[in-house]
N, C-alpha and C. Protein backbone atom coordinates (compact mmCIF):
# COMPACT_ATOMS: atom_id res chain seq x y z
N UNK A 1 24.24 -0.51 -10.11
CA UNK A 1 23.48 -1.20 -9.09
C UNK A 1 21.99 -0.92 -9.34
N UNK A 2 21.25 -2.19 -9.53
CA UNK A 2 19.83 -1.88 -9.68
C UNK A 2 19.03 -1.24 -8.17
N UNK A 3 17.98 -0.87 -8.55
CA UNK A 3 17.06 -0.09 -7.33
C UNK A 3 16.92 -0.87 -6.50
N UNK A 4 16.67 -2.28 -6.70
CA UNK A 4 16.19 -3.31 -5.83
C UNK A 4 17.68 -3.87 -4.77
N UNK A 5 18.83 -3.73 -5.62
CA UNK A 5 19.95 -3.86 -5.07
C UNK A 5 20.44 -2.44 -3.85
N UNK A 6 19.99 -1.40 -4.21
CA UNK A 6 20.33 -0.63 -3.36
C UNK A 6 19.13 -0.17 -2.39
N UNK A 7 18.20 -0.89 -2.84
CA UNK A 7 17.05 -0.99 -1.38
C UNK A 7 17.24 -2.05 -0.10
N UNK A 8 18.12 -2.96 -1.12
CA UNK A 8 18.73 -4.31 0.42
C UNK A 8 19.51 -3.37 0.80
N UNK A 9 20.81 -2.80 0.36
CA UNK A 9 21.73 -2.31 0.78
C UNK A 9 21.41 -1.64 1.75
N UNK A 10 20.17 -0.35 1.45
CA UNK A 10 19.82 0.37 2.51
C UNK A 10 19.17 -0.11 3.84
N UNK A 11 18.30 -1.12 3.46
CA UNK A 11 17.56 -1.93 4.49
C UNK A 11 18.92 -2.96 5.44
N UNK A 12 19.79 -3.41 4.87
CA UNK A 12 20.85 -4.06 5.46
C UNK A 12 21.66 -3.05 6.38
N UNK A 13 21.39 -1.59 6.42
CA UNK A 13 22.68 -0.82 6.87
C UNK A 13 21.50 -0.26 8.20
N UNK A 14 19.92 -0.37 7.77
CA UNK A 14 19.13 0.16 8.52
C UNK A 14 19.01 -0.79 10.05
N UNK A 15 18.98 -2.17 9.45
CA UNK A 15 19.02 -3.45 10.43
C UNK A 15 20.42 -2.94 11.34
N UNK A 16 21.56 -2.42 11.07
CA UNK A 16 22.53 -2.59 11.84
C UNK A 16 22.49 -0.85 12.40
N UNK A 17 21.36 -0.06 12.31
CA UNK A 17 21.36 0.93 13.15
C UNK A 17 21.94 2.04 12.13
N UNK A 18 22.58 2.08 10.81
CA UNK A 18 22.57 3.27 10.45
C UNK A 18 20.91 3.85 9.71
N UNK A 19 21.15 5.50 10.26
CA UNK A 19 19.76 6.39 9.67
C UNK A 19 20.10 6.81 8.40
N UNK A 20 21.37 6.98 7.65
CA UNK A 20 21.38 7.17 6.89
C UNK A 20 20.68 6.09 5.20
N UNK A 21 20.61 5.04 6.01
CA UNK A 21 20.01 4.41 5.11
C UNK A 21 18.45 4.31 5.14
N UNK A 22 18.15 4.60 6.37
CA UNK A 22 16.73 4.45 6.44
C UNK A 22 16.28 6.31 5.47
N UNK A 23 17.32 7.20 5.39
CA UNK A 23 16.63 7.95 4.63
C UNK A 23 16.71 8.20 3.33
N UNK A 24 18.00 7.16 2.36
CA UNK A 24 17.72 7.02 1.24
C UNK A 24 16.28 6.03 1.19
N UNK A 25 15.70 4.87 2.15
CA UNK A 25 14.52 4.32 1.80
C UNK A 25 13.56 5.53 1.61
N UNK A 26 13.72 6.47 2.12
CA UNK A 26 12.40 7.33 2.53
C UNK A 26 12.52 8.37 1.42
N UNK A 27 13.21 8.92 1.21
CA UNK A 27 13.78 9.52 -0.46
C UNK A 27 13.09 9.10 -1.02
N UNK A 28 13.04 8.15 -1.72
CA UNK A 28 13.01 6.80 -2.66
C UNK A 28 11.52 6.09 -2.94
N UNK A 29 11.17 5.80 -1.71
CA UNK A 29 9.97 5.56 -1.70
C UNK A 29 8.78 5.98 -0.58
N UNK A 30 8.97 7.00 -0.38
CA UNK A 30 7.80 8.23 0.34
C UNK A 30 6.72 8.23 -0.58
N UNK A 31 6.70 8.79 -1.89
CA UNK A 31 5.71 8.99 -2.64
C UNK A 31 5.04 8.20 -2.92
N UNK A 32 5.40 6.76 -3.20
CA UNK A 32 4.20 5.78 -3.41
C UNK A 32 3.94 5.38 -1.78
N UNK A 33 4.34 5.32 -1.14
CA UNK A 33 3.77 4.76 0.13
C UNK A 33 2.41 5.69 0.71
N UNK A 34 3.01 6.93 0.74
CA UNK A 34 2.26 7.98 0.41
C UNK A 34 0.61 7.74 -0.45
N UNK A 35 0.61 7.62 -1.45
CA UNK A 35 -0.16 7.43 -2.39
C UNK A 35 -1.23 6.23 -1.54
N UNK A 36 -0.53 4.81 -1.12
CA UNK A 36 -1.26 4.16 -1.23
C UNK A 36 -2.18 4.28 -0.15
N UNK A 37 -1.31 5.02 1.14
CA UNK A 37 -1.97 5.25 2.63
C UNK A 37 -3.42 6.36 2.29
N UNK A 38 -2.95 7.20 0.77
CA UNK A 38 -3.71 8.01 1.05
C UNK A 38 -5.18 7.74 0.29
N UNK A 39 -4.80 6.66 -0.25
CA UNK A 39 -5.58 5.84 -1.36
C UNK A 39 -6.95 5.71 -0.41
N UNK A 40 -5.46 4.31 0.64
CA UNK A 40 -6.95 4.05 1.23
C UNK A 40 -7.74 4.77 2.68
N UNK A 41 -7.12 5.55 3.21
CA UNK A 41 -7.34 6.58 4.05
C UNK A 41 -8.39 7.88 3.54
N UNK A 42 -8.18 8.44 2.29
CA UNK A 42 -8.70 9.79 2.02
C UNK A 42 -8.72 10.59 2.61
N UNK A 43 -7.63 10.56 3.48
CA UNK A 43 -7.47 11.92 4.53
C UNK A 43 -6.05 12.14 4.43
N UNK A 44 -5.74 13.40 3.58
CA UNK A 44 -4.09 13.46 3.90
C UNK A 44 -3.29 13.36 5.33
N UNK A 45 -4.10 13.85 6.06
CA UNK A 45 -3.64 13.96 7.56
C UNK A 45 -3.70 12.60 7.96
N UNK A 46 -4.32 11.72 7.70
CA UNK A 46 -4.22 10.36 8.39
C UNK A 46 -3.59 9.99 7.76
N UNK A 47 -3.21 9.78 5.88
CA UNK A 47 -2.14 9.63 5.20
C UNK A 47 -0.60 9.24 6.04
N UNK A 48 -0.89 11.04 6.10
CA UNK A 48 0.86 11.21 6.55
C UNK A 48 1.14 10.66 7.87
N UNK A 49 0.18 10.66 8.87
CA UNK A 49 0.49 9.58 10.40
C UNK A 49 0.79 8.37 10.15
N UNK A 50 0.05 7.48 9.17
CA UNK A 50 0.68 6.37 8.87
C UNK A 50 1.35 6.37 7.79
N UNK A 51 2.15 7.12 7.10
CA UNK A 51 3.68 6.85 6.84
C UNK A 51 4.60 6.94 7.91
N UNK A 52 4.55 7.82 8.76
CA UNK A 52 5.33 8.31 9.55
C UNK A 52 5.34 7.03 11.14
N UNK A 53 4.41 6.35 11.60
CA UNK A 53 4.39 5.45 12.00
C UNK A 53 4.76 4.20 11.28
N UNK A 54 4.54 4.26 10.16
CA UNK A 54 5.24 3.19 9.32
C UNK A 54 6.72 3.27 9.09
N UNK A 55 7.26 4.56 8.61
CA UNK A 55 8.36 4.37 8.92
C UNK A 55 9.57 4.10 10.22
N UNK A 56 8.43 4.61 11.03
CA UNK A 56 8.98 4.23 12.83
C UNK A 56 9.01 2.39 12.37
N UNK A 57 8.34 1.77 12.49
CA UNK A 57 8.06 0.48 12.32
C UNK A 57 9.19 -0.49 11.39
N UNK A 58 9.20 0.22 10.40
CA UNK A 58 10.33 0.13 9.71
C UNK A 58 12.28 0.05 10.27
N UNK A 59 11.96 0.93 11.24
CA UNK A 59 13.30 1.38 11.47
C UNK A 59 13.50 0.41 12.46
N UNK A 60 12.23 0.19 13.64
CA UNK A 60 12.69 -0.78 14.88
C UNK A 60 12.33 -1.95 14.36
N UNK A 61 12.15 -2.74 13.24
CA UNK A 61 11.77 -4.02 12.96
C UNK A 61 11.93 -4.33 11.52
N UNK A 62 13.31 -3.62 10.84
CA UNK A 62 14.24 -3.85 9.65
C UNK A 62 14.47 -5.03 9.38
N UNK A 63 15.09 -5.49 11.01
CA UNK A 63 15.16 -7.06 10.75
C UNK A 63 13.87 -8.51 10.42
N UNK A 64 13.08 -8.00 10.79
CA UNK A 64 11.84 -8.95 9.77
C UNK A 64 11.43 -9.00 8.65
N UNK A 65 12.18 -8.18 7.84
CA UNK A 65 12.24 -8.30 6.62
C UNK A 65 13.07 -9.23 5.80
N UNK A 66 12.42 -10.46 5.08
CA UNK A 66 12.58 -11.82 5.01
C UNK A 66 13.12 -11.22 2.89
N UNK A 67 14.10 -11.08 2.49
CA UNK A 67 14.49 -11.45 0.70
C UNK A 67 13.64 -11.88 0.17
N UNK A 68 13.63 -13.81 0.85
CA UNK A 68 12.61 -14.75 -0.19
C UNK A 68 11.47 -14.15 -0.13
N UNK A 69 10.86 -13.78 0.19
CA UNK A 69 9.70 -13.13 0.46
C UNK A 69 9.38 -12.20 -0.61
N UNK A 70 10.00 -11.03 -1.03
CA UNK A 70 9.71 -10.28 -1.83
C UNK A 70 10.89 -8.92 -1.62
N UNK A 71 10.30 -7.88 -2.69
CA UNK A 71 11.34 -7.16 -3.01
C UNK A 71 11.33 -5.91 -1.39
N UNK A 72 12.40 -5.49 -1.30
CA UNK A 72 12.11 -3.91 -0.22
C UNK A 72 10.60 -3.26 -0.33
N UNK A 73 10.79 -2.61 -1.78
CA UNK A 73 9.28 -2.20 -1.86
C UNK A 73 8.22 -2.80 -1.38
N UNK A 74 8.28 -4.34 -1.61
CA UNK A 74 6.67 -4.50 -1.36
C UNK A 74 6.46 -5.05 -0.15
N UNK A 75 7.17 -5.03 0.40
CA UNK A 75 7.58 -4.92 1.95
C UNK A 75 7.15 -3.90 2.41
N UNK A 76 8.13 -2.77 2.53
CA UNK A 76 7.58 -1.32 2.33
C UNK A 76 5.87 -1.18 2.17
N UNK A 77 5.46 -1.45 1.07
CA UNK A 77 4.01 -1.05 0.75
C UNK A 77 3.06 -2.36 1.80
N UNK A 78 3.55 -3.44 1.92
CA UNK A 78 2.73 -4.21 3.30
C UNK A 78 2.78 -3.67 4.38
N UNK A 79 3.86 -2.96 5.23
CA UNK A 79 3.61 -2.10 6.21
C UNK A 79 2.56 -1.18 5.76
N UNK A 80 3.10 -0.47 5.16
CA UNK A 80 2.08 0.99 5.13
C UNK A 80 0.58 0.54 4.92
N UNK A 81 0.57 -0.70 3.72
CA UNK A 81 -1.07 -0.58 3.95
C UNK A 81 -1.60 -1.48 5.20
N UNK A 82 -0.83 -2.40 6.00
CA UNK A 82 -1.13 -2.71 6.74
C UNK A 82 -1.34 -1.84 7.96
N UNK A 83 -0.97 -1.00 8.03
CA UNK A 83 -0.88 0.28 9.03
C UNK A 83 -2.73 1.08 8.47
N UNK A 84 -2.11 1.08 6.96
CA UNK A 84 -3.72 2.14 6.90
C UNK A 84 -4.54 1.49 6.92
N UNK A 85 -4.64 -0.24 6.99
CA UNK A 85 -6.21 -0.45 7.19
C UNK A 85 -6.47 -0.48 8.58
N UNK A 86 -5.75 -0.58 9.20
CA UNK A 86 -5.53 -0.74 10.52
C UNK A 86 -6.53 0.51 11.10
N UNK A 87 -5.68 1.72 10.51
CA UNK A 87 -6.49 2.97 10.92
C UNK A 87 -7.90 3.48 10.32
N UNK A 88 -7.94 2.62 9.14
CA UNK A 88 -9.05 2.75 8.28
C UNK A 88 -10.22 2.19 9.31
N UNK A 89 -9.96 0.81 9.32
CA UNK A 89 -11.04 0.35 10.59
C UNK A 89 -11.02 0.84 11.98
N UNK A 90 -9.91 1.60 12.75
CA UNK A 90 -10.55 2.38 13.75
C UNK A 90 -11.52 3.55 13.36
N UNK A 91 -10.87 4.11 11.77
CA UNK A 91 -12.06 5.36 12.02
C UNK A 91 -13.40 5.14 11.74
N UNK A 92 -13.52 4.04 11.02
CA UNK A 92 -14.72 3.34 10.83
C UNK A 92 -15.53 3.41 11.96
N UNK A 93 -14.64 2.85 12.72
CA UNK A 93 -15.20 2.18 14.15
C UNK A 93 -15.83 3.50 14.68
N UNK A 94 -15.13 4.30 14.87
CA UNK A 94 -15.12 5.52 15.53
C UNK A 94 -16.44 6.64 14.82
N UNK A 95 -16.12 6.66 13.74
CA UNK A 95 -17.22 7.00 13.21
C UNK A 95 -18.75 6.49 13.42
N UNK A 96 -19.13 5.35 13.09
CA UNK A 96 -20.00 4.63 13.52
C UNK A 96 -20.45 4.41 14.72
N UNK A 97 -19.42 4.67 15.66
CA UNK A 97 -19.79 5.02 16.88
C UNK A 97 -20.77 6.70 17.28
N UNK A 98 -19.94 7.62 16.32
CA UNK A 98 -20.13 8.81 16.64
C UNK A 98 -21.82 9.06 16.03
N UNK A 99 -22.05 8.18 14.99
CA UNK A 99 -23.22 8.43 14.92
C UNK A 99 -24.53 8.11 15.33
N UNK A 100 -24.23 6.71 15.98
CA UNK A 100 -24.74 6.45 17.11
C UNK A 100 -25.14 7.35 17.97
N UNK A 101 -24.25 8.04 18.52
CA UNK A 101 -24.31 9.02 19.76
C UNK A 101 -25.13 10.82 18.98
N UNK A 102 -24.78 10.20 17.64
CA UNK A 102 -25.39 11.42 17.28
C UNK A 102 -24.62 12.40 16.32
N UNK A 103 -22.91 12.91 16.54
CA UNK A 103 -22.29 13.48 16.25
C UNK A 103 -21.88 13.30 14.39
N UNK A 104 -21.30 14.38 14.08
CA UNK A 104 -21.18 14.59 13.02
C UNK A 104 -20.16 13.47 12.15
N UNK A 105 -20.56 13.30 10.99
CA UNK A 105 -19.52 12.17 10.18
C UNK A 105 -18.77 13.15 10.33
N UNK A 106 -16.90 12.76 9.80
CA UNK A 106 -15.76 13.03 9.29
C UNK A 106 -16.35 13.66 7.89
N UNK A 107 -15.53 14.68 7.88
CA UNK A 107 -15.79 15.49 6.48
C UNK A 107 -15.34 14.94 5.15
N UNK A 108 -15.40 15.83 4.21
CA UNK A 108 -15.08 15.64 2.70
C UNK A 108 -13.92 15.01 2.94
N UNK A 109 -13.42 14.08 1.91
CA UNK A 109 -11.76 13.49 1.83
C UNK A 109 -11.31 14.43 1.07
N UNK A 110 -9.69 14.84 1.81
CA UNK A 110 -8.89 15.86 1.20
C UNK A 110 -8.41 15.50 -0.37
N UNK A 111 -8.20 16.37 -1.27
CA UNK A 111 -7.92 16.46 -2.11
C UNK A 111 -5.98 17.08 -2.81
N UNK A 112 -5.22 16.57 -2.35
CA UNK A 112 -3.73 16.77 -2.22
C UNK A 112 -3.59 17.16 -3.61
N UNK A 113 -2.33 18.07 -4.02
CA UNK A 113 -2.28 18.44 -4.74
C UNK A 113 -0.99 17.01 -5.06
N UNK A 114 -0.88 16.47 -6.82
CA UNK A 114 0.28 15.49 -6.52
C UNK A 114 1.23 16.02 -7.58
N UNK A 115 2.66 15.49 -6.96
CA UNK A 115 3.75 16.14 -7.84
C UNK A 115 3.93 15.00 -9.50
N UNK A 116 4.18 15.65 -10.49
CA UNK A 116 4.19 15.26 -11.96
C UNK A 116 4.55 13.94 -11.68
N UNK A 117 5.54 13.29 -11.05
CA UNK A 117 5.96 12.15 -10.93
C UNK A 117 5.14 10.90 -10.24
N UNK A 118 4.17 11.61 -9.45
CA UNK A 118 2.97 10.66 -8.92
C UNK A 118 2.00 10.22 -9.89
N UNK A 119 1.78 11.59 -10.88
CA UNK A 119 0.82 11.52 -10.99
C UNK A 119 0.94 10.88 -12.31
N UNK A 120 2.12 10.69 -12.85
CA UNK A 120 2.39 9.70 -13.86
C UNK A 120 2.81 8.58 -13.27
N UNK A 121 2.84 7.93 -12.02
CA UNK A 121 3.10 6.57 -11.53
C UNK A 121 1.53 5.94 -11.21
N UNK A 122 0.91 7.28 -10.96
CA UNK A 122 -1.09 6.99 -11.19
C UNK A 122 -1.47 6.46 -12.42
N UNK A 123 -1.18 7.45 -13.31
CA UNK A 123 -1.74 7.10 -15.03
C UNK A 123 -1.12 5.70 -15.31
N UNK A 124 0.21 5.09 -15.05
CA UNK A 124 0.63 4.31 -15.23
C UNK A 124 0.02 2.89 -14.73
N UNK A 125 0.14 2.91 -13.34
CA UNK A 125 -0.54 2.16 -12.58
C UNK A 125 -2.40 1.85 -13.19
N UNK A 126 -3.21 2.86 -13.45
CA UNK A 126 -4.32 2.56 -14.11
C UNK A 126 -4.16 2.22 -15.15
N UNK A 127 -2.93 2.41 -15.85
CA UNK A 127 -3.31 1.80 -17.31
C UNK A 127 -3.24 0.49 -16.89
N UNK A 128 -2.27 0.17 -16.12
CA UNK A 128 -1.96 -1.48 -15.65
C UNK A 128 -3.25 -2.00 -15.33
N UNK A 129 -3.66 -1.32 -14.21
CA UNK A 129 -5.18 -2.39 -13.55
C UNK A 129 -5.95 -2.48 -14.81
N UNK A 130 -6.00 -1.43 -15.92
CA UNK A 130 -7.36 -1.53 -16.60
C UNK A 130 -6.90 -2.65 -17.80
N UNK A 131 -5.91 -3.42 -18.18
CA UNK A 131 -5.42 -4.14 -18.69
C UNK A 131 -5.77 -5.59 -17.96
N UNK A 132 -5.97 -5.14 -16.48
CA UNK A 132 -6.08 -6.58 -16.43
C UNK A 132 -7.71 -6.79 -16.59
N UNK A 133 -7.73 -8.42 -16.35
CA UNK A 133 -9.37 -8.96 -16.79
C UNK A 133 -9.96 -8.22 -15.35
N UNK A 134 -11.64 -8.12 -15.91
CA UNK A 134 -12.09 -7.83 -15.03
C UNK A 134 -12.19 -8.07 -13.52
N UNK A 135 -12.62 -9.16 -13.05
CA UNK A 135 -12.60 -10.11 -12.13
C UNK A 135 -11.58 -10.27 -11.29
N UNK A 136 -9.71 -10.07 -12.46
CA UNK A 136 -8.75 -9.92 -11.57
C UNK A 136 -9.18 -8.35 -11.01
N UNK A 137 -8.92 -7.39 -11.47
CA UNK A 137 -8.80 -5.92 -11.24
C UNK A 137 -9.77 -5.78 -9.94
N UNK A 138 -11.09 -6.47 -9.41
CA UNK A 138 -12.24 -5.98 -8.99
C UNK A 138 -11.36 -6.80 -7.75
N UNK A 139 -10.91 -7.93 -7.41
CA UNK A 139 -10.35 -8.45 -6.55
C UNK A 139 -9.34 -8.07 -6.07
N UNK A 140 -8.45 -7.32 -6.74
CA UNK A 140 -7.07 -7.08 -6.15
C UNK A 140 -7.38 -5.14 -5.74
N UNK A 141 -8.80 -4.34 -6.26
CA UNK A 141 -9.20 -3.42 -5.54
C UNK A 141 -10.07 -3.49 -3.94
N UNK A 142 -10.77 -4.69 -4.25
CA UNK A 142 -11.46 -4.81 -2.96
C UNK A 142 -10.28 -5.07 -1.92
N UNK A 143 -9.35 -6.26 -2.09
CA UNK A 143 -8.25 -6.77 -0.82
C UNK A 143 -7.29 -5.53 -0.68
N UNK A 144 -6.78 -4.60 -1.97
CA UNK A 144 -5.59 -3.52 -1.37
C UNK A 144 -6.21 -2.06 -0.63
N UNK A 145 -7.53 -2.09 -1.44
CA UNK A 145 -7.95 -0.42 -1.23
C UNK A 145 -9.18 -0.94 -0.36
N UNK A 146 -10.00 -1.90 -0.01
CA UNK A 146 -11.08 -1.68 0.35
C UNK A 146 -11.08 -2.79 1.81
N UNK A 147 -9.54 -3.21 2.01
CA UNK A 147 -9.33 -3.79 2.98
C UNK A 147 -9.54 -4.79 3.78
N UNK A 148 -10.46 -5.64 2.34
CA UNK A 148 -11.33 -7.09 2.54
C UNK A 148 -10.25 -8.24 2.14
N UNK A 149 -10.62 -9.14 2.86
CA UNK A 149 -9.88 -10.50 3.39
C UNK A 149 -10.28 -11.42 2.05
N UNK A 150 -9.13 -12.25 1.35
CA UNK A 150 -9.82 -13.20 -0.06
C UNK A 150 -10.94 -13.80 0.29
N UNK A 151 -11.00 -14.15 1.60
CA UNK A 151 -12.88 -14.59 1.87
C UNK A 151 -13.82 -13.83 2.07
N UNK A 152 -13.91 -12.82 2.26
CA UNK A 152 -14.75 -11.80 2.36
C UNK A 152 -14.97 -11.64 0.69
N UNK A 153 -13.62 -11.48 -0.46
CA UNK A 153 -13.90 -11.12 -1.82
C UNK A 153 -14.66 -12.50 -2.52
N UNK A 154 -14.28 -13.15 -1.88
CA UNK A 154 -14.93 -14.80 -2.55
C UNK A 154 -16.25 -14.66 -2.23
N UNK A 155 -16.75 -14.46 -0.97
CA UNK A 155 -18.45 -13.87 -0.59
C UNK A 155 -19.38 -12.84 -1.22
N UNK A 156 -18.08 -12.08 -1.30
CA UNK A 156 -18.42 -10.72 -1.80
C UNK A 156 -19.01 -10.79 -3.71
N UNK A 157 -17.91 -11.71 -4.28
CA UNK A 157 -18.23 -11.87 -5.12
C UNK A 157 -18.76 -12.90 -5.54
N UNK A 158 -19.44 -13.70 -4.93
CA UNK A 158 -20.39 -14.66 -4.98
C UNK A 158 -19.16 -15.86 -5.97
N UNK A 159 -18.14 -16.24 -5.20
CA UNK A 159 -16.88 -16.97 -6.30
C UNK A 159 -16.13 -17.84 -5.09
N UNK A 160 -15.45 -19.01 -5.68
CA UNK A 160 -15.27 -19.70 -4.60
C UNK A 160 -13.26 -19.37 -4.39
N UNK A 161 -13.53 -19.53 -3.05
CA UNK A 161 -12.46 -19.35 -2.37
C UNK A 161 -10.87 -19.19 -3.64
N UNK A 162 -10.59 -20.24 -3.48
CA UNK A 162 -9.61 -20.96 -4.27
C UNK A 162 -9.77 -20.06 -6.00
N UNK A 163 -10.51 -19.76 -6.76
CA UNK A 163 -10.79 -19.00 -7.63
C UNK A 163 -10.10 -17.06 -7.49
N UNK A 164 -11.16 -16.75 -6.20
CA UNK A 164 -10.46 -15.53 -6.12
C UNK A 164 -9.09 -15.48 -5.27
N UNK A 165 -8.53 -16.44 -4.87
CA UNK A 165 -6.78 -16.73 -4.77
C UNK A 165 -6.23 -16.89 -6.24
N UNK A 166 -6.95 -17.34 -7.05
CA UNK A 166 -5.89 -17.25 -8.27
C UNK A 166 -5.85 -16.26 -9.65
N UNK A 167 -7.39 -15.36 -9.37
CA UNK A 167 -7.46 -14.12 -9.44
C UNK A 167 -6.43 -13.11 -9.32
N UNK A 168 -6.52 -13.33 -7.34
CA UNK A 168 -5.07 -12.40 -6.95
C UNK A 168 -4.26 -12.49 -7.48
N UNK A 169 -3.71 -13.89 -7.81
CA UNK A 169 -2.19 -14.43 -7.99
C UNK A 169 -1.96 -13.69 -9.52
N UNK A 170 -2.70 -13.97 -10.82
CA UNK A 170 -2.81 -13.86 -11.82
C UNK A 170 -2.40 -12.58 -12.17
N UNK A 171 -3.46 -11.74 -11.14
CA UNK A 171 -3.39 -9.74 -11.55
C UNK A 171 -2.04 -9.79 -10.78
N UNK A 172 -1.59 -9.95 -9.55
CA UNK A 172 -0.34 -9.51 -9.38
C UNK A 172 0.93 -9.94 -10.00
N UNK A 173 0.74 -11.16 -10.76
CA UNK A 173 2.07 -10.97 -11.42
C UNK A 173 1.69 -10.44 -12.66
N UNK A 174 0.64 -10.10 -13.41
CA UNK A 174 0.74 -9.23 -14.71
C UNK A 174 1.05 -8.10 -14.79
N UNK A 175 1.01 -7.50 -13.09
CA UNK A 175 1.39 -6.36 -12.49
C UNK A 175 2.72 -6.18 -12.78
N UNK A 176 3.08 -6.76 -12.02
CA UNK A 176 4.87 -6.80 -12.05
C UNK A 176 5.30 -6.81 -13.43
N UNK A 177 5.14 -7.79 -14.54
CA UNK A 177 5.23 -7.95 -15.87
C UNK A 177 4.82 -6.38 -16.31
N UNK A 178 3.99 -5.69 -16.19
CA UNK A 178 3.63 -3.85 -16.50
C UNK A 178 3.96 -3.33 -15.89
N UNK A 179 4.53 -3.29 -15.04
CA UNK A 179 5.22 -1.97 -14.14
C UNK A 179 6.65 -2.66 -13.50
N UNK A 180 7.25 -3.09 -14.55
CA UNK A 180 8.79 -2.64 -13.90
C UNK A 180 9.32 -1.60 -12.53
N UNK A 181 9.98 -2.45 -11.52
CA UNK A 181 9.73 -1.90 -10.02
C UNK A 181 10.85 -0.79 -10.79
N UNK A 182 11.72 -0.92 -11.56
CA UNK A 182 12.98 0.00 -11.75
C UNK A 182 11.97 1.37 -12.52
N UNK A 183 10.83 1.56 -12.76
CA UNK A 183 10.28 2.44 -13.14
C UNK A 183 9.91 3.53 -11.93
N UNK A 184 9.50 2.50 -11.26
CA UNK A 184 8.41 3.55 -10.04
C UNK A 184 9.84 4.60 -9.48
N UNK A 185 11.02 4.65 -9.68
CA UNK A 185 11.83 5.66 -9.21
C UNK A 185 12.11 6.88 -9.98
């Protein structure tokens, strides 16, 4: 049974209320979810709140998870980063507020120690982005890690709409084509 086959399985057993499947998902794929919250967070501690709310999210709303759509994983990784930008722009908010008033920024971003297996799904993953063309790579960092909207990257990069949509489109499937999902386990 491929990975992708036993991520429906688990997600199918999670929809009907068993936990045991929601913790082979979490087995399985903690570490990159992990990674990406912490990517774009830089705070392990806010990291780990939104996995952990993500996986709440996960568990009471299994059933909106649509096949045609895409694989478990990247399902999986749309919660979580949808969760961390979420929190990314309150602390923003919050921050910017605080200095307003005067008070101190948020400190240094933590520095986690990562286990061998991350940190070769890192090396891996960069070899991927740095393969792709420029223009894709700079677009698909601003929308995952920097939490900007394809119109904001089309502004941003002085490029029209419809262009940096096929940017996206381009780097993410060369993605997939370099990183075999049956790897990331």
């Amino acid at each position: 049974m491929s990975t992708q086959e036993r991520d429906l399985e688990c997600l199918l057993r999670v929809q009907s209320g068993d936990a045991r499947g929601l913790e082979e998902l979490y087995d399985r794929h903690s570490p990159l979810l992990y990674s990406v919250a912490l990517r774009i967070l830089r705070q392990s501690a806010d990291a780990e709140e939104v996995l952990a709310e993500s996986w709440l999210q996960v568990w009471r709303r299994a059933a909106s998870y649509e096949p045609r759509r895409g694989t478990v994983t990247a399902w999986l990784l749309t919660v979580v980063r949808s969760r961390a930008l979420d929190r990314y722009r309150s602390l923003a908010s919050r921050r910017r507020a605080e200095e307003k008033a005067g008070a101190e920024p948020a400190g240094a971003p933590a520095d986690p120690a990562a286990s061998a297996q991350q940190r070769q799904l890192h090396e891996r993953v960069t070899q991927a982005l740095g393969a792709l063309q420029p223009q894709q790579r700079q677009a698909l960092e601003l929308a995952y890690f920097g939490g900007l909207s394809q119109s904001e990257i089309a502004r941003r990069l002085d490029a029209p709409l419809g262009t940096v949509k096929s940017w996206t489109r381009q780097a993410l499937l060369r993605l997939r084509d370099l990183l075999p999902q049956e790897e990331w386990v």
